[in-house]
N, C-alpha and C. Protein backbone atom coordinates (compact mmCIF):
# COMPACT_ATOMS: atom_id res chain seq x y z
N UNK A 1 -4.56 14.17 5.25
CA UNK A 1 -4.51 12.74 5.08
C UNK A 1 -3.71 12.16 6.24
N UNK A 2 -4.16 11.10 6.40
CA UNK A 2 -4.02 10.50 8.09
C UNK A 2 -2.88 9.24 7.98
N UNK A 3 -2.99 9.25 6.88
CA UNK A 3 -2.13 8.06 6.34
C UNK A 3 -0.39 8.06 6.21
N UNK A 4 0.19 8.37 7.70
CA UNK A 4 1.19 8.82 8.42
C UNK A 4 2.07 7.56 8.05
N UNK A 5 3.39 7.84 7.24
CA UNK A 5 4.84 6.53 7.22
C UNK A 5 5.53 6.81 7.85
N UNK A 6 5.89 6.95 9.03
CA UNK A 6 7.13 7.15 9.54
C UNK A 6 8.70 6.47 9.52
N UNK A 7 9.42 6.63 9.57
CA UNK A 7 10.91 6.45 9.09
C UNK A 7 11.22 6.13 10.79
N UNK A 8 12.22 4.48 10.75
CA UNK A 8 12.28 3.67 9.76
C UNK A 8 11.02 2.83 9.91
N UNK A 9 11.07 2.51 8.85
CA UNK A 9 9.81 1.34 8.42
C UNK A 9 9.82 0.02 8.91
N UNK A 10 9.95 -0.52 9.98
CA UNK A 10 9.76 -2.25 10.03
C UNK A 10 8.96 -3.07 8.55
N UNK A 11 9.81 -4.01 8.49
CA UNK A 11 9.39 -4.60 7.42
C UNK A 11 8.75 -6.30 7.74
N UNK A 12 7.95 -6.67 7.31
CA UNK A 12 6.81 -7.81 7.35
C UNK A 12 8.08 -9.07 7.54
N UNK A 13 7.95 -10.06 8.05
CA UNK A 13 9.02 -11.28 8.12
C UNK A 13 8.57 -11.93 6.44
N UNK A 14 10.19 -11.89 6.28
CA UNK A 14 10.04 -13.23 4.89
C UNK A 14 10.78 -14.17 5.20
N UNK A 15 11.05 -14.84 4.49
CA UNK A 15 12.03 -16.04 4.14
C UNK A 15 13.64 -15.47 3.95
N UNK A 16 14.28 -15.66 5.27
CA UNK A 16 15.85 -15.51 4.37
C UNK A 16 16.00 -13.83 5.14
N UNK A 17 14.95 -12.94 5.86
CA UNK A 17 15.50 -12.14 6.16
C UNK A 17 15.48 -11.82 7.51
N UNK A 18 15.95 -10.93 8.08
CA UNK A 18 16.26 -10.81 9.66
C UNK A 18 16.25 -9.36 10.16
N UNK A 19 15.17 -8.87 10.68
CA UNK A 19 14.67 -7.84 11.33
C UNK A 19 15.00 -6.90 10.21
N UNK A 20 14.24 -6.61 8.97
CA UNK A 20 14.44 -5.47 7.96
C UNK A 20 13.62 -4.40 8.60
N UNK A 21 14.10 -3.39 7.87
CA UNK A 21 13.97 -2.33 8.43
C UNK A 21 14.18 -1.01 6.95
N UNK A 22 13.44 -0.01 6.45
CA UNK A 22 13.66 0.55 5.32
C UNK A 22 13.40 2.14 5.75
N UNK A 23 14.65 2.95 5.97
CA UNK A 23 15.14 4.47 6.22
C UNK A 23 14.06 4.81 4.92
N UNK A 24 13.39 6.07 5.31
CA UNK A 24 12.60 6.35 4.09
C UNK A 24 12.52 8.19 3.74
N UNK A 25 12.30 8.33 3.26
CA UNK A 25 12.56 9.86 3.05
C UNK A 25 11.50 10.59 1.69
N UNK A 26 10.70 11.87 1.99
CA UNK A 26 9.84 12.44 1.46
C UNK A 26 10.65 12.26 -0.02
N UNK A 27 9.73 12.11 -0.98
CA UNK A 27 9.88 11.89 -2.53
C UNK A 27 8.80 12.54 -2.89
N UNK A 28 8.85 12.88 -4.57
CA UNK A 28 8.20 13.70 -4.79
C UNK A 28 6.63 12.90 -5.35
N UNK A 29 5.42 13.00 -4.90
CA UNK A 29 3.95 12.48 -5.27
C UNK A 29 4.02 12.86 -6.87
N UNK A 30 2.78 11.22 -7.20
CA UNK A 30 2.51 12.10 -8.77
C UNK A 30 1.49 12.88 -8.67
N UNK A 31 0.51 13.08 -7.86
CA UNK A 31 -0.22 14.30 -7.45
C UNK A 31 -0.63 14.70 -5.95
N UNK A 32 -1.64 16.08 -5.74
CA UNK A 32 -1.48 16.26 -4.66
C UNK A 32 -2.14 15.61 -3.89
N UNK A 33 -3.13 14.41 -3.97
CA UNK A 33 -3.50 13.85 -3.27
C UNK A 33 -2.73 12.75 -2.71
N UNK A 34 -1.35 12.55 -2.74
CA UNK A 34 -0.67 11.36 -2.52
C UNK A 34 0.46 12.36 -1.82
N UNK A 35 1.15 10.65 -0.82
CA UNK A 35 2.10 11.20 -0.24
C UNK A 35 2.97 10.05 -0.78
N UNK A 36 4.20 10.62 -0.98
CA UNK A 36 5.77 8.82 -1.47
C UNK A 36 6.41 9.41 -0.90
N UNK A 37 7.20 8.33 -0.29
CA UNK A 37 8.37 7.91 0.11
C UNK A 37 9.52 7.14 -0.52
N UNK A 38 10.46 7.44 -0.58
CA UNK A 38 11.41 6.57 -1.35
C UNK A 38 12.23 6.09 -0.01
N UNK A 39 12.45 4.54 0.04
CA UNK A 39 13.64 3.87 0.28
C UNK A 39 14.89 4.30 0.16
N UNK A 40 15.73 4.81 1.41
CA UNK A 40 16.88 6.02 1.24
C UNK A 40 18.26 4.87 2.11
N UNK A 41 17.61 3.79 2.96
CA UNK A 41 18.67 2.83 3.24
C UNK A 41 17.75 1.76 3.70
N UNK A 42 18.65 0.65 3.69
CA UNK A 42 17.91 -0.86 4.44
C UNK A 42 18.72 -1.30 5.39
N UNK A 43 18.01 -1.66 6.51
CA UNK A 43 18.49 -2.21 7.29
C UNK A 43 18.10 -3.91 7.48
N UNK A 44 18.83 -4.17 8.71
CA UNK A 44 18.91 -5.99 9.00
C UNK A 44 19.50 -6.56 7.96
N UNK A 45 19.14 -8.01 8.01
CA UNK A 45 19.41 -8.51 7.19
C UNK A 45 18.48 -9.15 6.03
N UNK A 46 19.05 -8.40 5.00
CA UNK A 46 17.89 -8.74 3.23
C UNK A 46 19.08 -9.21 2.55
N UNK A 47 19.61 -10.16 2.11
CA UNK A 47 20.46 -10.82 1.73
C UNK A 47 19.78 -10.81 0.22
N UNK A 48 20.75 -9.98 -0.99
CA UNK A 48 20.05 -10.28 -2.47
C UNK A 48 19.49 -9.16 -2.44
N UNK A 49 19.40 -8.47 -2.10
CA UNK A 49 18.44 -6.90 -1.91
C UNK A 49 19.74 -5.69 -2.05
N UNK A 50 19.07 -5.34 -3.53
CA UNK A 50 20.73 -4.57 -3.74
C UNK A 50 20.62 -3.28 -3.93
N UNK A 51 19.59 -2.38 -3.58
CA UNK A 51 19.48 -1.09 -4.06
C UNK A 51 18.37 -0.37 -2.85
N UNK A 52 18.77 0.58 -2.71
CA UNK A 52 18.01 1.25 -1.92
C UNK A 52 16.92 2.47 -3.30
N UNK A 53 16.01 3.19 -3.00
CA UNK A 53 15.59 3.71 -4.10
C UNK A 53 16.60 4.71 -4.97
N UNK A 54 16.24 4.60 -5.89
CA UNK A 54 17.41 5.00 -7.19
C UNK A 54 16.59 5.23 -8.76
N UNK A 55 17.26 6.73 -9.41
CA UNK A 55 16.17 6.69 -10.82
C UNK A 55 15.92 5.66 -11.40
N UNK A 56 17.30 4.81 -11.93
CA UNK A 56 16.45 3.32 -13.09
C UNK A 56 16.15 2.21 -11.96
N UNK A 57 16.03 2.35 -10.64
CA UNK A 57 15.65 1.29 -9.52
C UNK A 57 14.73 1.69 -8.51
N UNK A 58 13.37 2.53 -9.01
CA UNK A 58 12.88 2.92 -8.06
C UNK A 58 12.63 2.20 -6.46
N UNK A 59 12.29 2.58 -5.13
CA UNK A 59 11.94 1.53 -4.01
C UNK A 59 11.18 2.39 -3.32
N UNK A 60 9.78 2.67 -3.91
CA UNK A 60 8.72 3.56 -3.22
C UNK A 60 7.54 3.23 -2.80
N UNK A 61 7.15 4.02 -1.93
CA UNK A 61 6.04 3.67 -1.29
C UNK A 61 4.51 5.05 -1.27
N UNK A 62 3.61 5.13 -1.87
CA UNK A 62 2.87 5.96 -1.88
C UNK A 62 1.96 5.38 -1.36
N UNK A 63 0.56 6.64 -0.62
CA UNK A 63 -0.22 6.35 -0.25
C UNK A 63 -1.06 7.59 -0.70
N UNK A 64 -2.56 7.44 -1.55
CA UNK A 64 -3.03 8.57 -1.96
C UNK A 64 -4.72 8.67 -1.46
N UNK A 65 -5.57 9.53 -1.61
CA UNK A 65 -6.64 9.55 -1.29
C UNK A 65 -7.63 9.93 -2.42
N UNK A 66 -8.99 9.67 -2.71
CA UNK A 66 -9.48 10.30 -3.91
C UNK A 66 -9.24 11.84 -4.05
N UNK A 67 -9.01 12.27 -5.26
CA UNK A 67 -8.86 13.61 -5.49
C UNK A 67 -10.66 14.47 -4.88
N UNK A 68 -11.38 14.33 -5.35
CA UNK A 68 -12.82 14.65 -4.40
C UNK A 68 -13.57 13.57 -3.91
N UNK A 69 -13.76 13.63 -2.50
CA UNK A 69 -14.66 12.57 -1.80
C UNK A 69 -15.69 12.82 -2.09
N UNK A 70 -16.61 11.14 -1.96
CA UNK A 70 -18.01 11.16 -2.60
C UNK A 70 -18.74 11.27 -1.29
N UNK A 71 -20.11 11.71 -1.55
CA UNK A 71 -20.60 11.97 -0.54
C UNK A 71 -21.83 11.12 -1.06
N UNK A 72 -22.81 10.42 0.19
CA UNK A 72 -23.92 9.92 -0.24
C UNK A 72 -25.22 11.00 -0.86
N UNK A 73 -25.41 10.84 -2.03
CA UNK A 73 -26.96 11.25 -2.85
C UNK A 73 -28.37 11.11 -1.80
N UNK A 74 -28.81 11.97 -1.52
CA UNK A 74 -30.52 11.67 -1.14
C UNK A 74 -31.14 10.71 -1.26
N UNK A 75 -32.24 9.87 -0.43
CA UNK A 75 -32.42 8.72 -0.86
C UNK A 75 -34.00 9.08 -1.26
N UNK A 76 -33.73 8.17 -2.42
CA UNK A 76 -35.46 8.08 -3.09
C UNK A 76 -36.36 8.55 -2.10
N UNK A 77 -37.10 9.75 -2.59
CA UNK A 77 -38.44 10.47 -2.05
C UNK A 77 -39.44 9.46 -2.06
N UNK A 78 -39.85 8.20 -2.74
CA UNK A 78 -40.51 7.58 -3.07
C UNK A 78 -40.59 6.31 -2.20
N UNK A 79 -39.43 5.79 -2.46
CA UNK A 79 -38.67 4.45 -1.58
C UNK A 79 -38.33 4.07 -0.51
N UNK A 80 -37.17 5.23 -0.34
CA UNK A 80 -36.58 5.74 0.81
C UNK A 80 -35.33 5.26 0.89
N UNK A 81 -35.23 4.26 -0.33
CA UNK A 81 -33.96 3.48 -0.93
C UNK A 81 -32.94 4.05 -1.37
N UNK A 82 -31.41 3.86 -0.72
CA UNK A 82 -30.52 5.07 -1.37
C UNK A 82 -30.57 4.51 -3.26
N UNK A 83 -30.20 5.71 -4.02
CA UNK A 83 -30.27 4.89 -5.74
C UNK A 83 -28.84 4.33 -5.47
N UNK A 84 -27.61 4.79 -5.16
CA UNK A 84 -26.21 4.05 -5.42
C UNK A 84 -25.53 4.84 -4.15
N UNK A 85 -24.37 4.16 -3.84
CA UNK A 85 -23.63 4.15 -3.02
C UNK A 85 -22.17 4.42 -3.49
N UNK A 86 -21.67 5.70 -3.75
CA UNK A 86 -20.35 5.65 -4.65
C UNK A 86 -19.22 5.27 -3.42
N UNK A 87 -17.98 5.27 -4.14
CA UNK A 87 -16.64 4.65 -2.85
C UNK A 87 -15.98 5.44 -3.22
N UNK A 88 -15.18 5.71 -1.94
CA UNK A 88 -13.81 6.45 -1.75
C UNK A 88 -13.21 5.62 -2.03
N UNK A 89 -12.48 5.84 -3.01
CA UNK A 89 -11.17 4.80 -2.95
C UNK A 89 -9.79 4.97 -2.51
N UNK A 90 -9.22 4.66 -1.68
CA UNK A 90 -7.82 5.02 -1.55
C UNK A 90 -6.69 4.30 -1.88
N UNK A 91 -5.63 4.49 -2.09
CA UNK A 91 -4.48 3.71 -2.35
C UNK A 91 -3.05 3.30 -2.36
N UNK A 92 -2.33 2.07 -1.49
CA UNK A 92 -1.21 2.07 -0.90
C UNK A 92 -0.29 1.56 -2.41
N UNK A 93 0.33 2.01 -2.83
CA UNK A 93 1.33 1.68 -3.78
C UNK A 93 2.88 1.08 -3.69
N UNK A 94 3.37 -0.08 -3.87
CA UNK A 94 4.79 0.17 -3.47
C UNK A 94 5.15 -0.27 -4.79
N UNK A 95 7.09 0.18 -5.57
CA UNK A 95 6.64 0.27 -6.38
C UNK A 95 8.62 -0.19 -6.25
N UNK A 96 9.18 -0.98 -6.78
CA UNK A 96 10.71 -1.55 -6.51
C UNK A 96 11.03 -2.07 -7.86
N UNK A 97 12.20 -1.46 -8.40
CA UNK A 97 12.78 -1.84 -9.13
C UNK A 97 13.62 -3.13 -9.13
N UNK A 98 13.02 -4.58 -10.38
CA UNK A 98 13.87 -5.55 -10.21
C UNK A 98 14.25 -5.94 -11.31
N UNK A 99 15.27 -7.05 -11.16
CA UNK A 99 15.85 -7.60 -12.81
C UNK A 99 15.09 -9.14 -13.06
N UNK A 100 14.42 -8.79 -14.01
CA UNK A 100 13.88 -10.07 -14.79
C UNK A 100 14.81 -11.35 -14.85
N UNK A 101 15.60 -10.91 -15.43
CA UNK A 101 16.92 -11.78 -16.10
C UNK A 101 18.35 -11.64 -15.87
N UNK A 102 19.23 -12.16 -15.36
CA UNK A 102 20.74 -11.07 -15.36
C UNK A 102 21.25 -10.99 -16.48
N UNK A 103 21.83 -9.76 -16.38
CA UNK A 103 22.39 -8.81 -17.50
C UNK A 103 21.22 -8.21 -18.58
N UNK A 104 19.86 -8.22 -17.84
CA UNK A 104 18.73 -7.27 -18.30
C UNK A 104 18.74 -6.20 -17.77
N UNK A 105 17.81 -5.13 -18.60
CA UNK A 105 17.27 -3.74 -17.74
C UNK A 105 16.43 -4.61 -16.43
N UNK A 106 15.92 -3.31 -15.62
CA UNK A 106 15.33 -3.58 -14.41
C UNK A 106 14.31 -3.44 -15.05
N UNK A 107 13.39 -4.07 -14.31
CA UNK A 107 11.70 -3.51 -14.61
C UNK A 107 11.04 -2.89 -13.44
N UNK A 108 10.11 -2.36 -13.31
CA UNK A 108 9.44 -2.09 -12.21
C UNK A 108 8.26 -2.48 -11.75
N UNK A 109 9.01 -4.03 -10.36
CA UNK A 109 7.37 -4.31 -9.67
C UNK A 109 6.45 -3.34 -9.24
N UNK A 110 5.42 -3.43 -9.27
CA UNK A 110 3.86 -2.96 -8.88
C UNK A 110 2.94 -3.45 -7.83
N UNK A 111 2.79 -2.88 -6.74
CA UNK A 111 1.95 -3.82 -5.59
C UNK A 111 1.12 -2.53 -5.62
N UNK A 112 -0.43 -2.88 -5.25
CA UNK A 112 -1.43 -2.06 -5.68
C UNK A 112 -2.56 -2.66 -4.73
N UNK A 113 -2.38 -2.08 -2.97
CA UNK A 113 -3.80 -2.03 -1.97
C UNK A 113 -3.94 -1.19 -2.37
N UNK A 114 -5.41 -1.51 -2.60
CA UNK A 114 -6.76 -0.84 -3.21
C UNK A 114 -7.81 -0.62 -1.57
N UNK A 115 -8.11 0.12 -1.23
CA UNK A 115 -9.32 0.29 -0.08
C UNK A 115 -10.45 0.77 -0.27
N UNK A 116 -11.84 0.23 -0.85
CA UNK A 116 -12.93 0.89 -1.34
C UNK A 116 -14.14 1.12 -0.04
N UNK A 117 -13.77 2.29 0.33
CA UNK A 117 -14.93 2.66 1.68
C UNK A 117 -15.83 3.29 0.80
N UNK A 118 -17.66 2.63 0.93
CA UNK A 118 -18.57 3.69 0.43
C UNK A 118 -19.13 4.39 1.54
N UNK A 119 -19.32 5.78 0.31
CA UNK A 119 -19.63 7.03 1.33
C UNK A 119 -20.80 6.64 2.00
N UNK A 120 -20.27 7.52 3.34
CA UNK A 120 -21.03 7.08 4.35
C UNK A 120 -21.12 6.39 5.56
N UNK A 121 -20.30 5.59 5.10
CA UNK A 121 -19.45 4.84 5.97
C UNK A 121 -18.75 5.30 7.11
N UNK A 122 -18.24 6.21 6.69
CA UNK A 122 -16.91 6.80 7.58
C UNK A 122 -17.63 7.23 8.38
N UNK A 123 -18.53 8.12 8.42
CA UNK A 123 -19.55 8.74 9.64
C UNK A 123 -20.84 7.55 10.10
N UNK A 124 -21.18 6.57 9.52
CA UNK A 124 -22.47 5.68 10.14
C UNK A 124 -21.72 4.50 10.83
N UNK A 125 -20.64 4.03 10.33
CA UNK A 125 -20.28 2.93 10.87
C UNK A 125 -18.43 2.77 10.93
N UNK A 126 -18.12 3.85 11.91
CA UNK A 126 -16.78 3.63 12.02
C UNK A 126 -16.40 2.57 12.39
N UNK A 127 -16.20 2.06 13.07
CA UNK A 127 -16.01 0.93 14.02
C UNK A 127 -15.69 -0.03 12.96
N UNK A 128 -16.63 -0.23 12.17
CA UNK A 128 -16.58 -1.42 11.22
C UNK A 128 -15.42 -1.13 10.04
N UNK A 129 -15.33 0.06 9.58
CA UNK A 129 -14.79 0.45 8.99
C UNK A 129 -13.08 0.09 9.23
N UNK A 130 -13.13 0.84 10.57
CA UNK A 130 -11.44 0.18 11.22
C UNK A 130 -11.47 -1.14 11.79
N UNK A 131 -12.25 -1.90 11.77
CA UNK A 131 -12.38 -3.38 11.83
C UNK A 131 -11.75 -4.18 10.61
N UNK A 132 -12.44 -3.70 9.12
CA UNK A 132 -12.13 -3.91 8.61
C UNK A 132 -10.55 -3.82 8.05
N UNK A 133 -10.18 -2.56 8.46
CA UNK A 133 -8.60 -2.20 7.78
C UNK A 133 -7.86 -3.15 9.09
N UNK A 134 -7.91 -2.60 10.09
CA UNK A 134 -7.48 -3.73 11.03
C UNK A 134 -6.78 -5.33 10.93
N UNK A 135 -8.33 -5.83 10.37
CA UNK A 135 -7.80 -7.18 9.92
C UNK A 135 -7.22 -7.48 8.65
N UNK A 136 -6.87 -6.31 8.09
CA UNK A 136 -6.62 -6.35 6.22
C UNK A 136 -4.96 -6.44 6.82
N UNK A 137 -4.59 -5.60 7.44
CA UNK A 137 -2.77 -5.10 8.04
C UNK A 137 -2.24 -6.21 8.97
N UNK A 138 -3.23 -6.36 9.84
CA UNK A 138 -2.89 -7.41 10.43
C UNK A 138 -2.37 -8.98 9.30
N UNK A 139 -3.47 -9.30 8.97
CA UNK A 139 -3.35 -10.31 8.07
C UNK A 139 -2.41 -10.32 7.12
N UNK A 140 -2.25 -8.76 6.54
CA UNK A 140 -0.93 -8.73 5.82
C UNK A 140 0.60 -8.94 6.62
N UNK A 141 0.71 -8.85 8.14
CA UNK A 141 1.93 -8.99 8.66
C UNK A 141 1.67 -10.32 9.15
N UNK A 142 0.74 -11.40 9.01
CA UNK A 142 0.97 -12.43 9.49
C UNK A 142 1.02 -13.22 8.57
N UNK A 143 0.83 -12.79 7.37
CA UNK A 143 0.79 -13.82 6.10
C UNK A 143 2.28 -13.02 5.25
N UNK A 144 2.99 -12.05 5.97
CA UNK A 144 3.68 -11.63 5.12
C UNK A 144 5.03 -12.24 4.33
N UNK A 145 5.99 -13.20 5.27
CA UNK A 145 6.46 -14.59 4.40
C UNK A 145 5.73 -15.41 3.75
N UNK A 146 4.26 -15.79 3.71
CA UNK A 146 3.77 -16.70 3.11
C UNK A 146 3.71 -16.36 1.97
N UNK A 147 3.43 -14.50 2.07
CA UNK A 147 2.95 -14.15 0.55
C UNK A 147 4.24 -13.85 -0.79
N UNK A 148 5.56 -13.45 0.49
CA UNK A 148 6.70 -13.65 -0.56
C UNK A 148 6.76 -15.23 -0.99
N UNK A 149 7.17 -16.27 -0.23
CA UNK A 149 6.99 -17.40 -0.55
C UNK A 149 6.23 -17.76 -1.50
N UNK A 150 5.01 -17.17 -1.98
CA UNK A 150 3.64 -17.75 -2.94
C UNK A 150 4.54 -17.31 -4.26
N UNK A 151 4.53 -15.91 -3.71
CA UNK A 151 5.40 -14.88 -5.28
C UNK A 151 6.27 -15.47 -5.85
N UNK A 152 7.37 -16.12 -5.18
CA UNK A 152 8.27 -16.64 -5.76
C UNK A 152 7.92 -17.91 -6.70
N UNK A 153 6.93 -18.74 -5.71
CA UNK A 153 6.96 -20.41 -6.09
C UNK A 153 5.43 -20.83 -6.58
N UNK A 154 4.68 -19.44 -7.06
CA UNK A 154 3.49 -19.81 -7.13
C UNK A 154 2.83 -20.80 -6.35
N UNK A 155 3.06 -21.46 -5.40
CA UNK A 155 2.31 -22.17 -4.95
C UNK A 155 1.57 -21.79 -3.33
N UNK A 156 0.49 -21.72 -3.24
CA UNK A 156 -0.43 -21.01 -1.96
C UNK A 156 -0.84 -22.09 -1.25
């Protein structure tokens, strides 16, 4: 799996913070198709950001691949029409322990990129393929204060 985190992590610009930065260190996957990382220190400035990863405060980051890749089916002898097109799915997880309320337990946020490549893809049309992820990362570091901003204030 190609899906390489290296330590430290630059972190996306928000509101309120100043060149973050997150020390990260091998953690243990919930299976073998995944790789996590846990949050082991933070850097810059995150003002309100009080835990680095911790048991009741997790601050992780996984990235996993389907357990068996699909491969494209034969296409109709008849047609010549493929019948279905199954997807690889892969998936970036981050996963931070926060407090609802003060003087509550923590709960644990959930952020969940989803990447659905169908088979086939990867070998007929690369190009497009990393076109696509391309502008997905990109867009996520240029919208990445907007999207804390939304989180907070619901408003887009």
């Amino acid at each position: 799996m190609t899906m390489q985190i290296t330590s430290p992590v630059t972190g996306g610009a928000q509101t309120g913070f100043t060149s973050p930065t997150y020390t990260v260190a091998l953690d243990t996957p919930p299976n073998p198709q995944s790789r996590q990382l846990a949050v082991t220190a933070l850097g810059g400035t995150q003002a309100g950001v009080d835990t680095a990863s911790s048991a009741s405060r997790p601050f992780t980051v996984t990235v996993s691949r389907p357990a068996v890749l699909k491969q494209l089916a034969p296409v109709d002898p008849v047609t010549g029409v493929l019948r279905s097109v199954p997807r690889n799915v892969y998936k970036v997880i981050v996963r931070k322990g926060v407090t609802p309320l003060a003087g509550q337990s923590s709960q644990v946020m959930l952020i969940t990129t989803t990447i659905e490549v169908p088979a086939g893809a990867d070998l007929a049309d690369t190009s497009n393929v990393r076109a696509a992820l391309s502008l997905l990362i990109g867009s996520l570091n240029q919208i990445s204060s907007g999207i804390g901003d939304t989180a907070l204030s619901g408003v887009m």
